[in-house]
Protein backbone atom coordinates (compact mmCIF):
# COMPACT_ATOMS: atom_id res chain seq x y z
CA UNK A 1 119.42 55.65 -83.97
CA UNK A 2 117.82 53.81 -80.83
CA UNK A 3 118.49 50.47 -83.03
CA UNK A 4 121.60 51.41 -83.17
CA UNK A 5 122.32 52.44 -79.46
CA UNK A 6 121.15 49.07 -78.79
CA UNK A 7 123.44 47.02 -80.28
CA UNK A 8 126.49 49.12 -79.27
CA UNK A 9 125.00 48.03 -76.06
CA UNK A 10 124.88 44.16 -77.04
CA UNK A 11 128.97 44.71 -78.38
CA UNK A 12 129.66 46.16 -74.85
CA UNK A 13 128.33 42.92 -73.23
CA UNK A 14 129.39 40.69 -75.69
CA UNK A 15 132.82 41.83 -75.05
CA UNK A 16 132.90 41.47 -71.36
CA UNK A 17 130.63 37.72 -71.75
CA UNK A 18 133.72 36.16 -73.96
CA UNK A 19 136.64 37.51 -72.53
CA UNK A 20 137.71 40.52 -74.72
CA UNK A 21 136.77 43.77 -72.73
CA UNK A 22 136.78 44.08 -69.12
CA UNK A 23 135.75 46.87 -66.86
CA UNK A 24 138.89 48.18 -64.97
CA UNK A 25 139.29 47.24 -61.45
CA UNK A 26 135.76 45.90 -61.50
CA UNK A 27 135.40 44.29 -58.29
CA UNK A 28 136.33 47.89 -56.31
CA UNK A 29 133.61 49.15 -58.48
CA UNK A 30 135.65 49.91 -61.40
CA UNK A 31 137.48 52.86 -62.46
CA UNK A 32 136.16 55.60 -65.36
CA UNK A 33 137.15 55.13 -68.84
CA UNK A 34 139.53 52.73 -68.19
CA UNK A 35 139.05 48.55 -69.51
CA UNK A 36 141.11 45.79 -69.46
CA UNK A 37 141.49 43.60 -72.31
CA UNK A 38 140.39 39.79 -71.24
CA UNK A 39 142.58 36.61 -72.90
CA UNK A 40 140.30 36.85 -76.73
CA UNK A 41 141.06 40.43 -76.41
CA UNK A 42 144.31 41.10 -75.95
CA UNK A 43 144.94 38.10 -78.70
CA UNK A 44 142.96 40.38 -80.90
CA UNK A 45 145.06 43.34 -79.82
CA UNK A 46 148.15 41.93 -80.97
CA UNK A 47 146.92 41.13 -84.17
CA UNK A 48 145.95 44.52 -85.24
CA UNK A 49 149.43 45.23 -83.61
CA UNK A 50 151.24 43.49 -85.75
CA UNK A 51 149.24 44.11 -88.81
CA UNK A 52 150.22 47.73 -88.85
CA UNK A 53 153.88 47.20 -87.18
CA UNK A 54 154.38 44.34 -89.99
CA UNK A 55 152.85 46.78 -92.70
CA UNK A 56 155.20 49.67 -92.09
CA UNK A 57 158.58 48.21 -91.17
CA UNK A 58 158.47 44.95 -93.45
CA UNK A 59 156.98 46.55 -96.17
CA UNK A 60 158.96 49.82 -96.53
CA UNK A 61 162.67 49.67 -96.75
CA UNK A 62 162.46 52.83 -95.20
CA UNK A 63 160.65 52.92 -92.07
CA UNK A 64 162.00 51.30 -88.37
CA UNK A 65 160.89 51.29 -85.41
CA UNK A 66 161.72 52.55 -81.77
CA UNK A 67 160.03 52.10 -78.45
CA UNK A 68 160.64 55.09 -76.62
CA UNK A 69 159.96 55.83 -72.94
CA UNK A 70 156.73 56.92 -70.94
CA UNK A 71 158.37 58.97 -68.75
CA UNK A 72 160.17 62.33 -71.01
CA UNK A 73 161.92 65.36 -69.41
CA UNK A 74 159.12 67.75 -69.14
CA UNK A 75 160.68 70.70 -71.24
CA UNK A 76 159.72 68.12 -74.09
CA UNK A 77 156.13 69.45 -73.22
CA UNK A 78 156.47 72.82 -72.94
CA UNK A 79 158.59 72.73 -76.64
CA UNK A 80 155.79 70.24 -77.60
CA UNK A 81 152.95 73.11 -76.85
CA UNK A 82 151.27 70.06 -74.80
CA UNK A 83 151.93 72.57 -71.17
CA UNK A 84 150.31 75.30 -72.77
CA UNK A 85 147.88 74.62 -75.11
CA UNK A 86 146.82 70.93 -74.95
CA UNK A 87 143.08 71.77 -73.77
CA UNK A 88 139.63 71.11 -74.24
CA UNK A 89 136.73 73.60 -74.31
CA UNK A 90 134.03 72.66 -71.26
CA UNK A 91 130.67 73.23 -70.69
CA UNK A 92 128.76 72.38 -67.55
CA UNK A 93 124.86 72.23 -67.63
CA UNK A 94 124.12 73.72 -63.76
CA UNK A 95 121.26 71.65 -63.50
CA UNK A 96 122.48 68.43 -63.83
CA UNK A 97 125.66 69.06 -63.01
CA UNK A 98 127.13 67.12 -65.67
CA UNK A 99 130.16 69.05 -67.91
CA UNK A 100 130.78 68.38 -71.85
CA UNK A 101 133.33 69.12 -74.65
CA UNK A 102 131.88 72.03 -76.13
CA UNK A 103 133.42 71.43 -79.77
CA UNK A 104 131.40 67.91 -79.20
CA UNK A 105 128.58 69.20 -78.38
CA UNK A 106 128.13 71.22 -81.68
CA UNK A 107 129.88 68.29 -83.41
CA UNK A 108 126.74 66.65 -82.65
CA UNK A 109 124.27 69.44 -83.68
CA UNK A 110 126.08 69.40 -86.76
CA UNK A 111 125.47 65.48 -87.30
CA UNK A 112 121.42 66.32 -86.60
CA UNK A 113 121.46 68.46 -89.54
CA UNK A 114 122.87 65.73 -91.24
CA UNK A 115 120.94 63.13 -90.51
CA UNK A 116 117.56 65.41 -91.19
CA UNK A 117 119.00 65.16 -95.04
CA UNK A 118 119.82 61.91 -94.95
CA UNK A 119 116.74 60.73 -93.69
CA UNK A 120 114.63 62.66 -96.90
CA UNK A 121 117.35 61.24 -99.34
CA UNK A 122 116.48 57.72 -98.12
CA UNK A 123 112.53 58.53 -98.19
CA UNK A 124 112.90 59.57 -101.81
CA UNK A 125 114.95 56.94 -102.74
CA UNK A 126 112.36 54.19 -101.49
CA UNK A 127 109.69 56.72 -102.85
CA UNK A 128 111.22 56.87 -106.55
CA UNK A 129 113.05 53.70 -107.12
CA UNK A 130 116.05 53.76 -109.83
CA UNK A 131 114.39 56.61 -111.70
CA UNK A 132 115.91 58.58 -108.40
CA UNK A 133 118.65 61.15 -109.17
CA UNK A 134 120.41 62.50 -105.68
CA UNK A 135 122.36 65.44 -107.12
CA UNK A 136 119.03 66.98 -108.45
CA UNK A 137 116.65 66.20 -105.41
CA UNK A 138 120.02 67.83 -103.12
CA UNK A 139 119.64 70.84 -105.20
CA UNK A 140 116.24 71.36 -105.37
CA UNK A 141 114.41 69.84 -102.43
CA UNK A 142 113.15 72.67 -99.81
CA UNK A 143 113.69 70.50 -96.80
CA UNK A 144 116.95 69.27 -97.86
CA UNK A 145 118.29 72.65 -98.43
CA UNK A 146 117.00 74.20 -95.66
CA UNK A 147 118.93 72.08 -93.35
CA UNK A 148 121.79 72.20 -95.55
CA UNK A 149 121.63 76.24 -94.90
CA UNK A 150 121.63 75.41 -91.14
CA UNK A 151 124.73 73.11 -91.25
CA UNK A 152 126.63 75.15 -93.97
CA UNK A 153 126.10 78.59 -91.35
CA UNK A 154 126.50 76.59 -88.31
CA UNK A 155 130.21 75.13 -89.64
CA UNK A 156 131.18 78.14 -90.87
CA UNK A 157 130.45 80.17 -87.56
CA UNK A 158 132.17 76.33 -85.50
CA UNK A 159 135.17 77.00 -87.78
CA UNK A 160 135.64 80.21 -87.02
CA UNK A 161 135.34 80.10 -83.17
CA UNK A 162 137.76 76.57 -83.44
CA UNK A 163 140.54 78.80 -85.30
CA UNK A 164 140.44 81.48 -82.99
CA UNK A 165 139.58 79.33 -79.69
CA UNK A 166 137.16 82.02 -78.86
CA UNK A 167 135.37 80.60 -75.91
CA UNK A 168 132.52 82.69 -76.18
CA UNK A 169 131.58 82.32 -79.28
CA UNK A 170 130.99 78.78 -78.36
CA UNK A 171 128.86 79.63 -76.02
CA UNK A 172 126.56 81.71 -78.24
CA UNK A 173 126.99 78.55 -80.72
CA UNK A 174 125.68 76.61 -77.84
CA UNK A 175 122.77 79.10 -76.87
CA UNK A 176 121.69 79.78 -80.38
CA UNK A 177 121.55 76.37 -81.84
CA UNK A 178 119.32 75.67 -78.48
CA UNK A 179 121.37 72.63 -77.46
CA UNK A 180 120.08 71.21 -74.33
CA UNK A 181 121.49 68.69 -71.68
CA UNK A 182 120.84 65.42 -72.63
CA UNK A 183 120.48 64.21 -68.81
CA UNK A 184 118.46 67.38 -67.56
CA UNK A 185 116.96 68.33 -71.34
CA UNK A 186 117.55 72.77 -70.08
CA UNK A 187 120.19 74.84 -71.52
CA UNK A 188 121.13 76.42 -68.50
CA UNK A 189 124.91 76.49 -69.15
CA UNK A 190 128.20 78.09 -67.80
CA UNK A 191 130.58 79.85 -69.62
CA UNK A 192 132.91 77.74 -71.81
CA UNK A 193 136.40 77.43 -70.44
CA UNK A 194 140.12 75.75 -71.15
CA UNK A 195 140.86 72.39 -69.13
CA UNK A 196 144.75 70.95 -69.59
CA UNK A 197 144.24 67.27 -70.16
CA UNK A 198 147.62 65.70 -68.93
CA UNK A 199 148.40 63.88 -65.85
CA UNK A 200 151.22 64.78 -63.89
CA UNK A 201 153.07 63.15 -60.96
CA UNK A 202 156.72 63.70 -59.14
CA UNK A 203 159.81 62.26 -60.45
CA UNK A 204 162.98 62.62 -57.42
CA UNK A 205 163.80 61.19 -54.17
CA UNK A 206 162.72 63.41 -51.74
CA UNK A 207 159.99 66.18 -51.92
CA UNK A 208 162.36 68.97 -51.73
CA UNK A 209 164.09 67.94 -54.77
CA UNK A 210 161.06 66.48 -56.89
CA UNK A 211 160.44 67.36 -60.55
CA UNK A 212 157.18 67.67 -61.91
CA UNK A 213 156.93 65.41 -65.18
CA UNK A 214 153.98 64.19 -66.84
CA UNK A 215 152.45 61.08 -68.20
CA UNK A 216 153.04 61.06 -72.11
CA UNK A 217 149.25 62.30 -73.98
CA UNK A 218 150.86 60.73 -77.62
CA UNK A 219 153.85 58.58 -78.50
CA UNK A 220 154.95 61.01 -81.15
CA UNK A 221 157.13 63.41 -79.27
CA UNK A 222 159.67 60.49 -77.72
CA UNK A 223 160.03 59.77 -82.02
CA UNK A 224 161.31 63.51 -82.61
CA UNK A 225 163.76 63.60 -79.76
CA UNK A 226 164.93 60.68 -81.34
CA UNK A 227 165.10 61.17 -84.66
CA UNK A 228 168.27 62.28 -84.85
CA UNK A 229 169.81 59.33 -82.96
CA UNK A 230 167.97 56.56 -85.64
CA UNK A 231 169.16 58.45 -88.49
CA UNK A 232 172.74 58.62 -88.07
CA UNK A 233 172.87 55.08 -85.90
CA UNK A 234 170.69 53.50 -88.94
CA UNK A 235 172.14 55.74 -91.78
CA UNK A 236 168.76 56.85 -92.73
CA UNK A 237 168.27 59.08 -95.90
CA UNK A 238 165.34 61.39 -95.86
CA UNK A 239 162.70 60.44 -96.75
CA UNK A 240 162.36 57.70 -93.94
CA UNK A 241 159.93 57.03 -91.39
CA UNK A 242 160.00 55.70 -87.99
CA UNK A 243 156.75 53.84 -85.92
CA UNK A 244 156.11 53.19 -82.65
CA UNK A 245 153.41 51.47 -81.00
CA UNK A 246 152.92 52.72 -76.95
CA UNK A 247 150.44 53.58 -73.93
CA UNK A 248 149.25 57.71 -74.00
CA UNK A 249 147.39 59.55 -71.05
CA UNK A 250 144.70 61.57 -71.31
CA UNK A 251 142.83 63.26 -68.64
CA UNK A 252 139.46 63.03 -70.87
CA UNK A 253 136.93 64.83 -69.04
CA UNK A 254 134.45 62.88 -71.37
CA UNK A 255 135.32 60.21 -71.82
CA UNK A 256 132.73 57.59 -73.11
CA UNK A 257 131.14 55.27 -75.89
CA UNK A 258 133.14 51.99 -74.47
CA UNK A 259 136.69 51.68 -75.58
CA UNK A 260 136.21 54.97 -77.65
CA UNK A 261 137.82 57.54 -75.77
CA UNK A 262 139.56 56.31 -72.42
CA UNK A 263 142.34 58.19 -69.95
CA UNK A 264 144.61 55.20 -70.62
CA UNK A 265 144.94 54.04 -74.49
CA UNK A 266 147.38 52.96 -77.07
CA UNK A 267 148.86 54.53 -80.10
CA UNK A 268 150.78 53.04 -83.66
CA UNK A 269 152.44 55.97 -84.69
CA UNK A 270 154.77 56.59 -87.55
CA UNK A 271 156.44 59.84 -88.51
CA UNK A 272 157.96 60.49 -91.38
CA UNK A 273 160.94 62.54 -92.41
CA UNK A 274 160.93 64.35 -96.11
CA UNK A 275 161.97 67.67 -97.87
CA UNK A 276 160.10 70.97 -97.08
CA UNK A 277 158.35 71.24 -100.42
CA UNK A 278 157.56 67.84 -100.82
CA UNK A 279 154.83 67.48 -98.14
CA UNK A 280 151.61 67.80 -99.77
CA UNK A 281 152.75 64.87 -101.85
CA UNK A 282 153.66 62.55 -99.20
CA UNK A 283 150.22 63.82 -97.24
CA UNK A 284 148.97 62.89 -100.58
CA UNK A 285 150.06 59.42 -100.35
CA UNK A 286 149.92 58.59 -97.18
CA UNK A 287 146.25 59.16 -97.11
CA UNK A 288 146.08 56.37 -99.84
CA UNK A 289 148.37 54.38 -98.19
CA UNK A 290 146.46 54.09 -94.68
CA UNK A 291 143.04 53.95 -96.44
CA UNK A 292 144.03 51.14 -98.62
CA UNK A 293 145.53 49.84 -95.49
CA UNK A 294 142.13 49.18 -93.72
CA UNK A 295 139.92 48.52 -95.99
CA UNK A 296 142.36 45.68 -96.86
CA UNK A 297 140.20 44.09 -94.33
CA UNK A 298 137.26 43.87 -96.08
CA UNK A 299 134.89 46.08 -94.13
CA UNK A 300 133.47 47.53 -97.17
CA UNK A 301 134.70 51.34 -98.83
CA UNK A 302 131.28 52.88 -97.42
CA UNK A 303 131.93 52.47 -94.15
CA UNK A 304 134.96 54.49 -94.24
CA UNK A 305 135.78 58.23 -95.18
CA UNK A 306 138.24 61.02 -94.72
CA UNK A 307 137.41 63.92 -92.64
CA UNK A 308 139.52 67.12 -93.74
CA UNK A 309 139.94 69.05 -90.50
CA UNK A 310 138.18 72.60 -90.18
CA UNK A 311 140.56 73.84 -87.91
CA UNK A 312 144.36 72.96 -88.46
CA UNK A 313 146.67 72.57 -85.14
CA UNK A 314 149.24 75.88 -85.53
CA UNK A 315 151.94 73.16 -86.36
CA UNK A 316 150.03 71.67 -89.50
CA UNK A 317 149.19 72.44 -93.09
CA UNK A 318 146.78 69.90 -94.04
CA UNK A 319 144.69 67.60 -91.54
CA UNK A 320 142.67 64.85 -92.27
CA UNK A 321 140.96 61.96 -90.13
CA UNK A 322 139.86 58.34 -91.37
CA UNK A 323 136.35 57.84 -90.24
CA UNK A 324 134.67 54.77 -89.81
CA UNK A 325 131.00 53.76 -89.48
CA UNK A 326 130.22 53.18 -85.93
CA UNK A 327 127.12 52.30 -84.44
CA UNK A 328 127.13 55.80 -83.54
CA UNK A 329 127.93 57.62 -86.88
CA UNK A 330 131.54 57.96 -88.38
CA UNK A 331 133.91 58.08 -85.94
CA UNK A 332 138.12 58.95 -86.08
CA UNK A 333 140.17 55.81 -86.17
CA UNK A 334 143.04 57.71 -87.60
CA UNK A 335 144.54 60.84 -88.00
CA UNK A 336 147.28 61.56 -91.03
CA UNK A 337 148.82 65.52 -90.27
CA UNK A 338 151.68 67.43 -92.52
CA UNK A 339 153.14 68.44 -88.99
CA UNK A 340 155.51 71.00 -91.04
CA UNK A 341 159.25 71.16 -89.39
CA UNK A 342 157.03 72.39 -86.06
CA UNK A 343 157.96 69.89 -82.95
CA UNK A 344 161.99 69.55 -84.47
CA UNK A 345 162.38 73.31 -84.80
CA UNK A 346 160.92 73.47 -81.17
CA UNK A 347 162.82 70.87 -79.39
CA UNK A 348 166.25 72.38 -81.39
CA UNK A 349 165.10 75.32 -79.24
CA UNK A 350 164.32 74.45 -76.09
CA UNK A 351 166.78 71.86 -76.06
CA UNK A 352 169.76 73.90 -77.41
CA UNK A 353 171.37 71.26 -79.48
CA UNK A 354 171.70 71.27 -83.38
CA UNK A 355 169.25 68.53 -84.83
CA UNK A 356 168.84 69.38 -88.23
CA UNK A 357 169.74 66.63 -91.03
CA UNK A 358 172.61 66.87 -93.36
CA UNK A 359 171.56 66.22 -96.70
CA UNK A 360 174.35 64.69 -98.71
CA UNK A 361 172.81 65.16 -102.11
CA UNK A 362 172.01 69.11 -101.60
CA UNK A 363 175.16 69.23 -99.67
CA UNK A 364 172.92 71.54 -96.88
CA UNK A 365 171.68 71.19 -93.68
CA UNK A 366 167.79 71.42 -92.89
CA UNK A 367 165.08 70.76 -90.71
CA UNK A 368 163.19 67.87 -92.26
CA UNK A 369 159.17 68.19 -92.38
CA UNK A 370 156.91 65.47 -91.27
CA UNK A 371 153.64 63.32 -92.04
CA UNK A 372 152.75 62.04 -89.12
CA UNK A 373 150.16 58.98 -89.11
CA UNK A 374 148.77 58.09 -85.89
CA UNK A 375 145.94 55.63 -85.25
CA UNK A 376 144.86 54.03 -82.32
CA UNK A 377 144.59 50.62 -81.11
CA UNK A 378 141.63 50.77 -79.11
CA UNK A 379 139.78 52.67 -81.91
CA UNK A 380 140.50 50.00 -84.61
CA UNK A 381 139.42 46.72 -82.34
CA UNK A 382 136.10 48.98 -81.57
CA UNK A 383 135.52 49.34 -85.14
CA UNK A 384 136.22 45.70 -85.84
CA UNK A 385 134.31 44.62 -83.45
CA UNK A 386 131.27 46.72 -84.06
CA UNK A 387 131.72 45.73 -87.79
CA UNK A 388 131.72 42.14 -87.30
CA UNK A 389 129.43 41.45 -84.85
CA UNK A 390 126.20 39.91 -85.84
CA UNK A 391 122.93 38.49 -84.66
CA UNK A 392 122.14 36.18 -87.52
CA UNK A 393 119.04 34.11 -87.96
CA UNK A 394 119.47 30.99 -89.63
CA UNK A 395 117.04 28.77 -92.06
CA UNK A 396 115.80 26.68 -89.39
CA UNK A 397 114.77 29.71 -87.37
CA UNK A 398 117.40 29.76 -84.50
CA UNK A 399 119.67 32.91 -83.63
CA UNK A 400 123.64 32.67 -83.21
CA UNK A 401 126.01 35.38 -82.36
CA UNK A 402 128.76 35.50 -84.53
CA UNK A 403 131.98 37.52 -84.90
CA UNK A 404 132.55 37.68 -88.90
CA UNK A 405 136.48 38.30 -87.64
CA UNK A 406 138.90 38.49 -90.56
CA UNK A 407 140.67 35.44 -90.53
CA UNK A 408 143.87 37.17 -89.67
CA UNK A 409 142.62 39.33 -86.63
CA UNK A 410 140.89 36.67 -84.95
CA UNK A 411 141.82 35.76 -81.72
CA UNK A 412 141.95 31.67 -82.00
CA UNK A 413 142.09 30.09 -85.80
CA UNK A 414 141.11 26.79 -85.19
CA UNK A 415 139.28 25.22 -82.10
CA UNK A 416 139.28 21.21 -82.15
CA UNK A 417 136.63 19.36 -80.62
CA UNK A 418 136.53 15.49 -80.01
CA UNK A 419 133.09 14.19 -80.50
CA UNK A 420 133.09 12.46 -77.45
CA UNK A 421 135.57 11.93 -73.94
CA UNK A 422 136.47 8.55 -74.62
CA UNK A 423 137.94 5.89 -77.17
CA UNK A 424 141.65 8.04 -77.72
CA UNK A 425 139.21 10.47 -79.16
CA UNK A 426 140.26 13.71 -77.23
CA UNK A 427 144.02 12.09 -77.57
CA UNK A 428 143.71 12.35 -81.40
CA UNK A 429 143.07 15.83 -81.00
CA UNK A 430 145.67 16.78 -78.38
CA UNK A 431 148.03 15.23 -80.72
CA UNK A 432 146.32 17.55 -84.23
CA UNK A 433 146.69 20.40 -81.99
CA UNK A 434 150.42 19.69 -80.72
CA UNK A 435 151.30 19.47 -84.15
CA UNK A 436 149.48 22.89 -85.23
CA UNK A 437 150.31 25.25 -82.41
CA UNK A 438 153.22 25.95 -83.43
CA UNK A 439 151.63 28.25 -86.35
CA UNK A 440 148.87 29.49 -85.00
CA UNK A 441 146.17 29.77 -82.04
CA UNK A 442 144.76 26.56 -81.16
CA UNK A 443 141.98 25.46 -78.73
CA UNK A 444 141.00 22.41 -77.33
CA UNK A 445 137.01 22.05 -76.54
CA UNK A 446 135.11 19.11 -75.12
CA UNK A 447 132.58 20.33 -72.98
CA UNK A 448 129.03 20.44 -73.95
CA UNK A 449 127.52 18.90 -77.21
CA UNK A 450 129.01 19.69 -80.33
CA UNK A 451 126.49 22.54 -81.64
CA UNK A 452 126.77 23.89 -78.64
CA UNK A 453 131.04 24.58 -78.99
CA UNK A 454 130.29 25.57 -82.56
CA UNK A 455 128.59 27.91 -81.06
CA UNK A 456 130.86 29.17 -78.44
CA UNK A 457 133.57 29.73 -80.93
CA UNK A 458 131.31 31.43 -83.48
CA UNK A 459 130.79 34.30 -80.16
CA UNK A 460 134.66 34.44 -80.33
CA UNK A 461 135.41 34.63 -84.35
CA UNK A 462 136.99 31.70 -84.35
CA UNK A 463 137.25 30.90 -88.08
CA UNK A 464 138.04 27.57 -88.43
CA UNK A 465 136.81 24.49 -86.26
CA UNK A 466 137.51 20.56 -86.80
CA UNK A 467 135.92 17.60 -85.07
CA UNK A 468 137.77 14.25 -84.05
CA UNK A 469 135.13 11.24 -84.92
CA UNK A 470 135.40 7.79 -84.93
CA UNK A 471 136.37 7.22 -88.72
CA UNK A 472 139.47 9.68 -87.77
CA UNK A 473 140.61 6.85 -86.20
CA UNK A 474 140.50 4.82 -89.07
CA UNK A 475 141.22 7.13 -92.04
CA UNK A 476 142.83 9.98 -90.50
CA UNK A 477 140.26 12.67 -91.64
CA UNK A 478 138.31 15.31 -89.73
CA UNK A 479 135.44 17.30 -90.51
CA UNK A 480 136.50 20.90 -91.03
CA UNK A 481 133.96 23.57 -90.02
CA UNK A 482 133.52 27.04 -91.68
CA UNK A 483 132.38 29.58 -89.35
CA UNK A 484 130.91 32.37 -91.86
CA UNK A 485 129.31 29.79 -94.12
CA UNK A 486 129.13 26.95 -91.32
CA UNK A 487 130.21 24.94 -94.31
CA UNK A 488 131.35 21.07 -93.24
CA UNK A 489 134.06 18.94 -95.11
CA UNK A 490 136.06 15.59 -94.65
CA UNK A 491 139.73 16.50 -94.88
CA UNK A 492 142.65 14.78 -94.56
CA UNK A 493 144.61 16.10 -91.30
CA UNK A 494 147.64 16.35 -92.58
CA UNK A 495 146.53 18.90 -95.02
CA UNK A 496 145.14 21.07 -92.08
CA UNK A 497 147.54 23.12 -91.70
CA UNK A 498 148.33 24.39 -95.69
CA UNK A 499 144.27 24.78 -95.63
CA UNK A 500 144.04 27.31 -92.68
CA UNK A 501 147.58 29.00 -92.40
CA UNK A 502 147.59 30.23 -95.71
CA UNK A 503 144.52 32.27 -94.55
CA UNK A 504 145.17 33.06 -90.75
CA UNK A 505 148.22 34.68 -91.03
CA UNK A 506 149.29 38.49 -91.09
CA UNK A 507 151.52 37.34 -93.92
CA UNK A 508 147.69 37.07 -96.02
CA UNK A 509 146.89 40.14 -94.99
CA UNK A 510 150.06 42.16 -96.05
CA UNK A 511 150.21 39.96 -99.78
CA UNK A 512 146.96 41.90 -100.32
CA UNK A 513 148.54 45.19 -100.12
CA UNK A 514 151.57 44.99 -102.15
């Protein structure tokens, strides 16, 4: 796990040393779980962006999008359950004065217990070779199934206080397991209490006339209060989806692990609109859709699973959550929820107005249920970062950092280099990139020697790299440099372009999922 710890660390650098993660407000010091993306970040950004915009509204007839506003009356909250029950369980450890998510906390107790077994699985498996058969050694292995007891009695008793929010069971949870403080290493803990996690401010001219209203904590909410108002303006028939990609505000109390959890973040969100009846199909589905959906980029099927949820929000009837290998276990990139008819049955409500949808072929009116898929941003670059970041050692004994990007989510796609500042050289490749940058990111390089720009661009992903030499001049060809292989080949330069667009594109990346 220390391994591991330390090259989450090296990713955190990393990202800040090339220009993809800053620190907030760094020079006053910074600000708490709060980053700025740098100019290879926020490149990055909008690629996943439009992966998953591109993937839900070009490829389904029957999904649009909106882009709704930060700002919402706050009723939309209290209908929402956001003023009333949008909380997290906290903990504080007196000694060192430092307060946790409780839930976390035993999350994490939980993961111990797993590890313990995976850790005997692996020994036995090195021990015993291919003649190894997991299923038996689970069932029959003392040390395996005693900690197997331990996490099957110590999720059952979690579930249990989760369902019923029973603060003090978590407690006992807390006491019993004999979690300690990771700063101060002594349980000597508080009670367990409720902490609302949205920000608020004042909307109104003057202070005697002020509103209270609250910085959005999802995107999904300003999708239902508008549901009605895509439908009949886009003549939508149920079933039919609408995504939205927007900043959310949480108040995370702790918030850590980098980009993982911060108090300002972004969410692609798409809800969709079906029958009551039909939902546990389309939960079905869409769990196969969004799965397929990222490992379309190539990460590997083991580093992702789904989570089912132990205890269901009192709008839902099936939960699930898309993990993903981190360098600090499997983590949540996305959440898929059968949300029932909960938030339009509330805001019809609260709001007084009739929202439900007429449905011409039953010749009725209903409330429509929804699967809701929500992922978010910051979540998937972590994971693609952490995934294709890597310290590789090469034949003649040398390190280089690379970023094993996919093609179509890295930041710049080609970086041209002239081998030298003079003889029209770095004009020949002004001119290659003034004809290319019209179809994708380009950068010009001629500082330093050539191995070292390689080099440079490798840190950034950069996929594709072509130098300007003096036989360009005469033949028109460039060698073009593959950054995973680091592969070098004469090519003509007007076929440039048909070699790298066809894979740099989000168009290559949605042709895989049809």
């Amino acid at each position: 796990m220390a391994q591991q710890e330390d090259v989450f660390k090296k990713i955190v650098s990393h990202c800040k040393e090339y220009g993809f993660v800053f620190p907030s407000s760094e020079i006053y010091d910074g600000l708490g779980a709060v980053y700025d993306y740098g100019q290879n970040g926020v490149e990055m950004k909008n690629n996943i962006k439009q992966y998953w915009w591109q993937s839900m509204v070009l490829l389904h007839d029957n999904i649009v999008g909106i882009d709704s506003s930060i700002f919402m009356h706050p009723t939309i909250w209290k209908a929402s359950g956001h003023v009333d029950a949008f909380n997290d369980p906290l903990i504080d450890n007196r000694d060192s004065k430092k307060r946790y998510r409780a839930d976390v906390l035993i999350e994490e107790q939980m993961a111990k217990y797993e590890e313990k077994i995976a850790k005997e699985i692996a020994k036995a498996q090195k021990k015993f070779g291919d003649a190894f058969d997991e299923a038996q050694f689970r069932q029959t292995n003392p040390r395996v199934l005693e900690n197997q007891k331990k996490f099957d009695d110590l999720h059952a008793r979690y579930s249990e206080a989760m369902n019923k929010m029973d603060l003090e069971m978590l407690k006992q949870i807390i006491l019993d397991e004999e979690i300690v403080c990771p700063i101060s290493g002594t349980r000597n803990w508080t009670d367990v209490r409720q902490f609302n996690l949205m920000f608020s401010t004042e909307m109104g001219a003057s202070a005697d006339n002020a509103m209270k209203i609250y910085l959005r904590p999802e995107t999904a909410q300003g999708i239902f209060v508008n549901y009605l108002n895509v439908q009949k303006t886009g003549r939508m028939k149920i079933p039919f989806g609408i995504a939205q990609i927007g900043k959310a505000f949480r108040n995370e109390i702790v918030a850590r692990q980098f980009i993982f959890r911060m108090r300002e973040f972004e969410q692609m969100e798409m809800q969709f609109f079906i029958k009551p009846g039909t939902e546990l199909d389309w939960f079905a589905k869409w769990k196969e859709t969004r799965m397929k959906w990222h490992q379309n980029l190539g990460f590997g099927a083991e580093n992702y699973r789904f989570h089912d949820h132990d205890k269901l929000a009192h709008y839902a009837n099936a939960a699930t959550d898309i993990e993903f290998h981190m360098p600090f276990g499997f983590k949540e990139v996305e959440g898929i929820h059968s949300r029932t008819n909960f938030d339009l049955s509330q805001h019809e409500k609260f709001s007084g107005k009739q929202i439900k949808y007429f449905d011409p072929e039953l010749n009725e009116s209903y409330t429509p249920y929804v699967i809701e898929t929500s992922i978010g941003v910051d979540r998937m670059f972590l994971s693609i970062m952490c995934h294709a970041y890597e310290e590789e050692k090469l034949e003649n004994g040398e390190t280089r950092t690379v970023l094993h990007l996919p093609a179509a989510i890295a930041p710049v796609k080609l970086a041209v280099f002239p081998l030298t500042k003079k003889d029209g050289l770095p004009e020949k490749a002004r001119a290659i990139i003034d004809d290319l940058k019209f179809h994708f990111n380009c950068k010009y390089e001629e500082k330093d020697q050539i191995g070292k720009r390689y080099r440079r661009q490798d840190a950034i992903g950069t996929p594709f790299c072509v130098t300007v030499d003096h036989q360009t001049l005469e033949d028109e060809t460039v060698t073009l440099r593959y950054r995973d292989s680091m592969k070098q080949e004469r090519v003509k330069i007007a076929d440039l372009r048909g070699i790298i667009e066809d894979q740099v594109t989000i168009t290559s990346l949605l042709k895989k999922l049809q």
